[in-house]
Every structure is written in structure tokens, then in C-alpha cells.
Protein backbone atom coordinates (compact mmCIF):
# COMPACT_ATOMS: atom_id res chain seq x y z
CA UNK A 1 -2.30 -10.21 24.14
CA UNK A 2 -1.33 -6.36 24.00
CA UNK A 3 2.41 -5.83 23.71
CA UNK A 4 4.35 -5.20 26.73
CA UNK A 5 6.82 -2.51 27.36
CA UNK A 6 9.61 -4.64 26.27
CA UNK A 7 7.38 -4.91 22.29
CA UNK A 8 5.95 -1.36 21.57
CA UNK A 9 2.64 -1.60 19.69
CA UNK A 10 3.20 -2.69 16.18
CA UNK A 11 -0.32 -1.82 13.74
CA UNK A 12 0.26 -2.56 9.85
CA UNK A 13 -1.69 -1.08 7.47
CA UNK A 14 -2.92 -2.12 3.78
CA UNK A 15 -4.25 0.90 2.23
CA UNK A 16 -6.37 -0.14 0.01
CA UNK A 17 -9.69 1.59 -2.10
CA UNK A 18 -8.39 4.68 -3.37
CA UNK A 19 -9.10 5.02 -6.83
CA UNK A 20 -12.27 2.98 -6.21
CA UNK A 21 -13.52 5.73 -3.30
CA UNK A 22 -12.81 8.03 -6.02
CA UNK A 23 -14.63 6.34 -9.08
CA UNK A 24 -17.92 6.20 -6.49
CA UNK A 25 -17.47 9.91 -6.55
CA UNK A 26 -17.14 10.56 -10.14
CA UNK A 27 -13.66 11.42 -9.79
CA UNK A 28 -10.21 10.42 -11.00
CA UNK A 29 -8.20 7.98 -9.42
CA UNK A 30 -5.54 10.10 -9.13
CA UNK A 31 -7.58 11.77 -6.88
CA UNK A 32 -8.21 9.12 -4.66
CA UNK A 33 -4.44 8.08 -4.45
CA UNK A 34 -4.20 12.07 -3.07
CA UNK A 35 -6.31 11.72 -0.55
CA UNK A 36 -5.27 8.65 0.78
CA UNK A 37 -2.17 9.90 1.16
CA UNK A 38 -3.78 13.16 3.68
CA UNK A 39 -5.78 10.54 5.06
CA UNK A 40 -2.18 8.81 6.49
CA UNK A 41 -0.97 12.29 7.56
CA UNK A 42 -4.03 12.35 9.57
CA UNK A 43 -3.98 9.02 10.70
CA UNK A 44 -0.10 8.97 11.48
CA UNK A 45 -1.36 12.00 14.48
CA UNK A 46 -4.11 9.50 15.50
CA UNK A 47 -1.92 6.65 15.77
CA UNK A 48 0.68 8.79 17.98
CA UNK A 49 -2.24 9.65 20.36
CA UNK A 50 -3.18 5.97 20.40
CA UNK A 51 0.90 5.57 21.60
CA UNK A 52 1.34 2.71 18.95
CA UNK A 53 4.88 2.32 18.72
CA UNK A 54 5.51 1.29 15.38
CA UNK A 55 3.17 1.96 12.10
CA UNK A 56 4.02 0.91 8.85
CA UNK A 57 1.95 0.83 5.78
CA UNK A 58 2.08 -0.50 2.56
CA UNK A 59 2.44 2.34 -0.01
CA UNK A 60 3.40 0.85 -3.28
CA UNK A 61 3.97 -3.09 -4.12
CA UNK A 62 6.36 -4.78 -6.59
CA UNK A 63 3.43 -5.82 -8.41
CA UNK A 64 2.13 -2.11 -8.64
CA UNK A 65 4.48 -1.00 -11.39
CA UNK A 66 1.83 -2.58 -13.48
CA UNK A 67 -0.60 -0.13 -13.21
CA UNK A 68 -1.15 2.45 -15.69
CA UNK A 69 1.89 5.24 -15.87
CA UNK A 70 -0.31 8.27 -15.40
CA UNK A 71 -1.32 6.61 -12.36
CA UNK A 72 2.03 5.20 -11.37
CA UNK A 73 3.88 8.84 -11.80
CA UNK A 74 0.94 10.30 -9.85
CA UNK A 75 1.68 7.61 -6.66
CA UNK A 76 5.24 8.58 -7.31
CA UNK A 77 4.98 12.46 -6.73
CA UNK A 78 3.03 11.32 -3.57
CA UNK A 79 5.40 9.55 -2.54
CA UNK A 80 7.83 12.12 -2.97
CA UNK A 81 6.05 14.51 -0.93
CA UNK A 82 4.85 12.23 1.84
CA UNK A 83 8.59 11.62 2.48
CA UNK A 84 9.13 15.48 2.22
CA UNK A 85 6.96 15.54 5.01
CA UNK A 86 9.50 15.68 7.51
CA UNK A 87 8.38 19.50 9.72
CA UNK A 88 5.02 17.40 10.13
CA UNK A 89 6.92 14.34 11.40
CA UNK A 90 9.78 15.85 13.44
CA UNK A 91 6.67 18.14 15.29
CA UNK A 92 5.51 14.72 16.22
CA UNK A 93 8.54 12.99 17.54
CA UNK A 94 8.05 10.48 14.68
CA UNK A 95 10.75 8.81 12.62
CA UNK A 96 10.43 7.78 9.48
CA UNK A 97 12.28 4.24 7.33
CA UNK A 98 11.55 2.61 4.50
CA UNK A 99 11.31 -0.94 3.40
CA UNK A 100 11.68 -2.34 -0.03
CA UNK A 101 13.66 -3.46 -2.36
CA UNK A 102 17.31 -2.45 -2.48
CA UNK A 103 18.31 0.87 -4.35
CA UNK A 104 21.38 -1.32 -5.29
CA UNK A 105 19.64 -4.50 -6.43
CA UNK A 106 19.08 -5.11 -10.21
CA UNK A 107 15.29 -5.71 -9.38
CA UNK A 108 14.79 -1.89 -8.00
CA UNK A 109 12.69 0.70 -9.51
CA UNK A 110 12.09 3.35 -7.59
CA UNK A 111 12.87 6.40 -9.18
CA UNK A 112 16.24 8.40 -8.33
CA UNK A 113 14.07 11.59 -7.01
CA UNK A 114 12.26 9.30 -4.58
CA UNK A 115 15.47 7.71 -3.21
CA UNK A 116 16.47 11.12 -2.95
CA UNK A 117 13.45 11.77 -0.68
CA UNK A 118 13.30 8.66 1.29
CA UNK A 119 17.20 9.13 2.04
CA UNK A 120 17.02 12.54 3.04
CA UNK A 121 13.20 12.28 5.35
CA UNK A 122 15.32 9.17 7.38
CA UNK A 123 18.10 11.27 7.99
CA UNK A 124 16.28 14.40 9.00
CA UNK A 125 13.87 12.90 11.35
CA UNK A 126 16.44 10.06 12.75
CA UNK A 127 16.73 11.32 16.33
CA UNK A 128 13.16 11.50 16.88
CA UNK A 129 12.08 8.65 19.80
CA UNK A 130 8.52 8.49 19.71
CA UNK A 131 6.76 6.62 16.76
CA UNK A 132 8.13 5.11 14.07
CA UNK A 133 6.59 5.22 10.72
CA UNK A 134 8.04 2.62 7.86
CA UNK A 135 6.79 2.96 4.49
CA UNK A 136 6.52 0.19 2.38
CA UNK A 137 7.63 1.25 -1.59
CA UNK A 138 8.15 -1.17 -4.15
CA UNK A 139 7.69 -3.70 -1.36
CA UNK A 140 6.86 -7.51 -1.52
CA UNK A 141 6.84 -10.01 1.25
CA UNK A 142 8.39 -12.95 -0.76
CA UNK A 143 11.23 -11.20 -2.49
CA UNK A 144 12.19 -9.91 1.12
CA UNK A 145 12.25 -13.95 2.53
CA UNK A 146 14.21 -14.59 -0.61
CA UNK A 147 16.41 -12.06 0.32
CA UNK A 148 16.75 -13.52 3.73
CA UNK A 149 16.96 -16.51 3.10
CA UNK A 150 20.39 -15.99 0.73
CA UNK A 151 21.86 -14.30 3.44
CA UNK A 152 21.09 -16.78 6.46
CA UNK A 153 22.58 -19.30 3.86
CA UNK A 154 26.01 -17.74 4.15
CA UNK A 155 26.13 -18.01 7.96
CA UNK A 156 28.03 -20.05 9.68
CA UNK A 157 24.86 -21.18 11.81
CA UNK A 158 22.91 -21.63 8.18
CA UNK A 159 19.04 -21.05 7.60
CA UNK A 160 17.12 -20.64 11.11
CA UNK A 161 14.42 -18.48 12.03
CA UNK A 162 17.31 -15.94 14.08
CA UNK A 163 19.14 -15.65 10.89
CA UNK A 164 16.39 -14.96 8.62
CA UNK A 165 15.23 -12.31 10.81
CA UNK A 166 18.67 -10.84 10.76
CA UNK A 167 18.60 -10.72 6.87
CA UNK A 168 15.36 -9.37 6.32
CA UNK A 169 15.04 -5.67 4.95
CA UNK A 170 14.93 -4.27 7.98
CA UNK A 171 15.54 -6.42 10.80
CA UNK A 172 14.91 -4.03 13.60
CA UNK A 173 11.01 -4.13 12.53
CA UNK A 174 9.41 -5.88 15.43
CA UNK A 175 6.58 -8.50 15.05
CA UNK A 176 2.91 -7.05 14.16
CA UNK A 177 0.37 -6.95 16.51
CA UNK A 178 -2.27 -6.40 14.21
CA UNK A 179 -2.67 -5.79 10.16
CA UNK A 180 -5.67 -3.61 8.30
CA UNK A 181 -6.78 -3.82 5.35
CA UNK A 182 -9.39 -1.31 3.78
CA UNK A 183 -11.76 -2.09 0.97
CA UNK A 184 -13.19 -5.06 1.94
CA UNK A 185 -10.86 -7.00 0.36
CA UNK A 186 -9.80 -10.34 2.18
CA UNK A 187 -6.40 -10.48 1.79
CA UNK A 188 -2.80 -9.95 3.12
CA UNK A 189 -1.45 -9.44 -0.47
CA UNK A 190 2.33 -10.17 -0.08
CA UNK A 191 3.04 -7.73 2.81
CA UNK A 192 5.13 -8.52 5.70
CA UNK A 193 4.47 -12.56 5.32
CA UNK A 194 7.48 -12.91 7.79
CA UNK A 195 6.94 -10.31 10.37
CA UNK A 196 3.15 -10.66 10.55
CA UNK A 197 2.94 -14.37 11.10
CA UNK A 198 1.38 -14.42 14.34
CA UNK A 199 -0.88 -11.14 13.93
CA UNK A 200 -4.44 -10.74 14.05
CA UNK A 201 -6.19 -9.28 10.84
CA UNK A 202 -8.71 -6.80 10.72
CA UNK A 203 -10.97 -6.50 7.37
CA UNK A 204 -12.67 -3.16 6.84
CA UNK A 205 -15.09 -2.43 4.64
CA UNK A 206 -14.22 0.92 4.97
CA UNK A 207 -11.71 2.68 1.81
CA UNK A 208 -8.54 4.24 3.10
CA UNK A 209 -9.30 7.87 2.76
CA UNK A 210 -12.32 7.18 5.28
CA UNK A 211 -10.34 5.41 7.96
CA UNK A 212 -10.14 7.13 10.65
CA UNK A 213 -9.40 6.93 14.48
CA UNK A 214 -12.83 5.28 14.79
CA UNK A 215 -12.11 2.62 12.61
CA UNK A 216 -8.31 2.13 14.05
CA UNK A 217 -10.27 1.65 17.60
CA UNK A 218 -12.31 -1.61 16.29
CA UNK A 219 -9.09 -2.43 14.80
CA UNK A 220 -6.98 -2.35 18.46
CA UNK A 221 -9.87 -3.80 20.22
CA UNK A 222 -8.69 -7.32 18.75
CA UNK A 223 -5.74 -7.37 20.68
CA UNK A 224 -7.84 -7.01 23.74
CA UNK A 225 -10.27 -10.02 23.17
């Protein structure tokens, strides 16, 4: 059922393919992760036409420290300046969180320049009222219900769906309507396993830095079937 005005449009998005897109081109992966990262500041316009309410995409897993460091600096920097990104987001009456692991947790790695960044893009586009964008960096679904779950234990009501919600990263993120995921891949990959239980799940073929409006269409379409 499409949301009502009460649940705005909620579309999650696994952003998958880039350095493959670029290996099929003879390029670096670096070079993929680049323009995956336009291809979002494109799509984040679409998605505001589209009136989705809430957008949040999965930009860097806990597991993805694993990847080469080249690679992993490179994802940084971008990172960096899709946060900085802020003119862009505040022309578009869209506000920008993040979800991950705590700055202040012992399990935390994300670099003191991109807290910087993240800290300063919320603050700066904060009053905006149309769209909200949440990145997901050094994100993973079960640490988060771990998370939770110690903090609904030291309730007074104890461990029930309310107070789990209440504990999660960012409890104001409303249920998802619907969850992509690019590359053909069939998988949810440890992203929002808690707010994305009762989504529907669209499979692409289609890498990230080709999705585009057409391919968010077929993606929406689910939610009228």
C-alpha cells in the first residue's frame, strides 16, 4: 500500500556495482566509487520530484573497512564531499542525517575529518522541511539491533518492539516502503534489518551510476501492485 500522509514515502537504497561498472569500462574503481557518488546527487533531485519523503542509502558498511586502503581513502574523500554538499541540499529543501555507528563507541572508525563533515552538513541544512536524506557510513543492521536491544534492556518496560525502536540509531527513521539494490545482486546485506522488515525489495540489474529516475519508477511501481 503507498504511504499515507501520516508515513511520508520511505525508498532505501543499496548502491551497489561501482567499481565493477568501472572495471567493464577499463577503468579504476576509484572511478566508479566517483561516479556513483554524482549519480546520488542526481538521483537525490529525482527523488525530490518523485516527493519521496525520506531517502536513505547505504554508503559505506562495517564490513567495508576491509577493502583495500587506496580504495577505502578514496570512498572516504567522497564521503567527505558528499556531506560538504550542503548549497546543493539546502537549494532543495533537503536535510541531511547520518546513521552508523557511534563517534563515541569503541567500535567506530570513521575518520575525524568525516565526523567533521557529517556534523557540520546536519547542522547547516537542519531547518530544511522537504526531503530527508540519511546516509548510511560505517553502518550495519545487526550491530544497530544490538545496540537496541542493550538499551530496551535497561527500561523499566524491558525488551519490546516500542523500546527497541526507541534505541535504534536513529529512531525517528520511519519504516521503508521499498529497498533497491543495484548490481544484480540478491541481497539485503545487513542494512536496515529492523526498519525494513515489512518492505518490498526491488533487484536491479542495473549498477548504481546508471540508475536513474527510470529505474526508481519500476522501483515505486511495487508499492502500487
Amino acid at each position: 500500500m503507498p504511504p499515507d500522509a501520516h508515513h511520508p514515502l520511505h525508498v532505501a537504497c543499496i548502491m551497489d556495482d561501482n567499481g565493477r561498472w568501472a572495471g567493464r569500462r577499463g577503468l579504476p574503481r576509484t572511478d566508479g566509487h566517483t561516479e556513483g557518488e554524482e549519480n546520488l546527487a542526481r538521483l537525490v533531485r529525482v527523488a525530490v520530484q518523485r516527493d519521496i519523503g525520506w531517502l536513505t542509502v547505504f554508503g559505506f558498511s562495517t564490513e567495508n573497512w576491509r577493502r583495500p586502503r587506496p580504495e577505502v581513502r578514496h570512498i572516504l574523500g567522497l564521503h567527505e564531499k558528499l556531506f560538504g554538499r550542503v548549497a546543493e541540499l539546502n537549494e532543495l529543501n533537503v536535510r541531511i542525517q547520518w546513521i552508523g555507528r557511534p563517534f563515541d563507541s569503541r567500535e567506530a572508525r570513521t575518520p575525524k575529518y568525516v565526523q567533521r563533515a557529517i556534523r557540520k552538513a546536519i547542522v547547516d541544512t537542519a531547518e530544511n522541511t522537504g526531503m530527508t536524506l540519511t546516509v548510511a557510513f560505517d553502518y550495519g543492521g545487526r550491530a544497530e539491533l544490538v545496540k537496541a536491544v542493550e538499551g530496551a534492556r535497561s527500561t523499566d518496560a524491558g525488551v519490546t518492539p516500542e523500546t527497541i525502536s526507541q534505541h535504534m540509531y536513529l529512531p525517528d527513521l520511519p519504516p521503508v516502503d521499498v529497498v533497491i539494490r543495484t548490481s544484480g545482486e540478491r541481497r539485503v546485506s545487513n542494512f536496515l534489518l529492523w526498519q525494513a522488515a515489512g518492505a518490498a525489495i526491488h533487484f536491479t540489474d542495473t549498477a548504481w551510476p546508471d540508475f536513474g529516475e527510470t529505474e526508481l519508477d519500476e522501483a515505486l511501481a511495487l508499492l502500487d501492485a
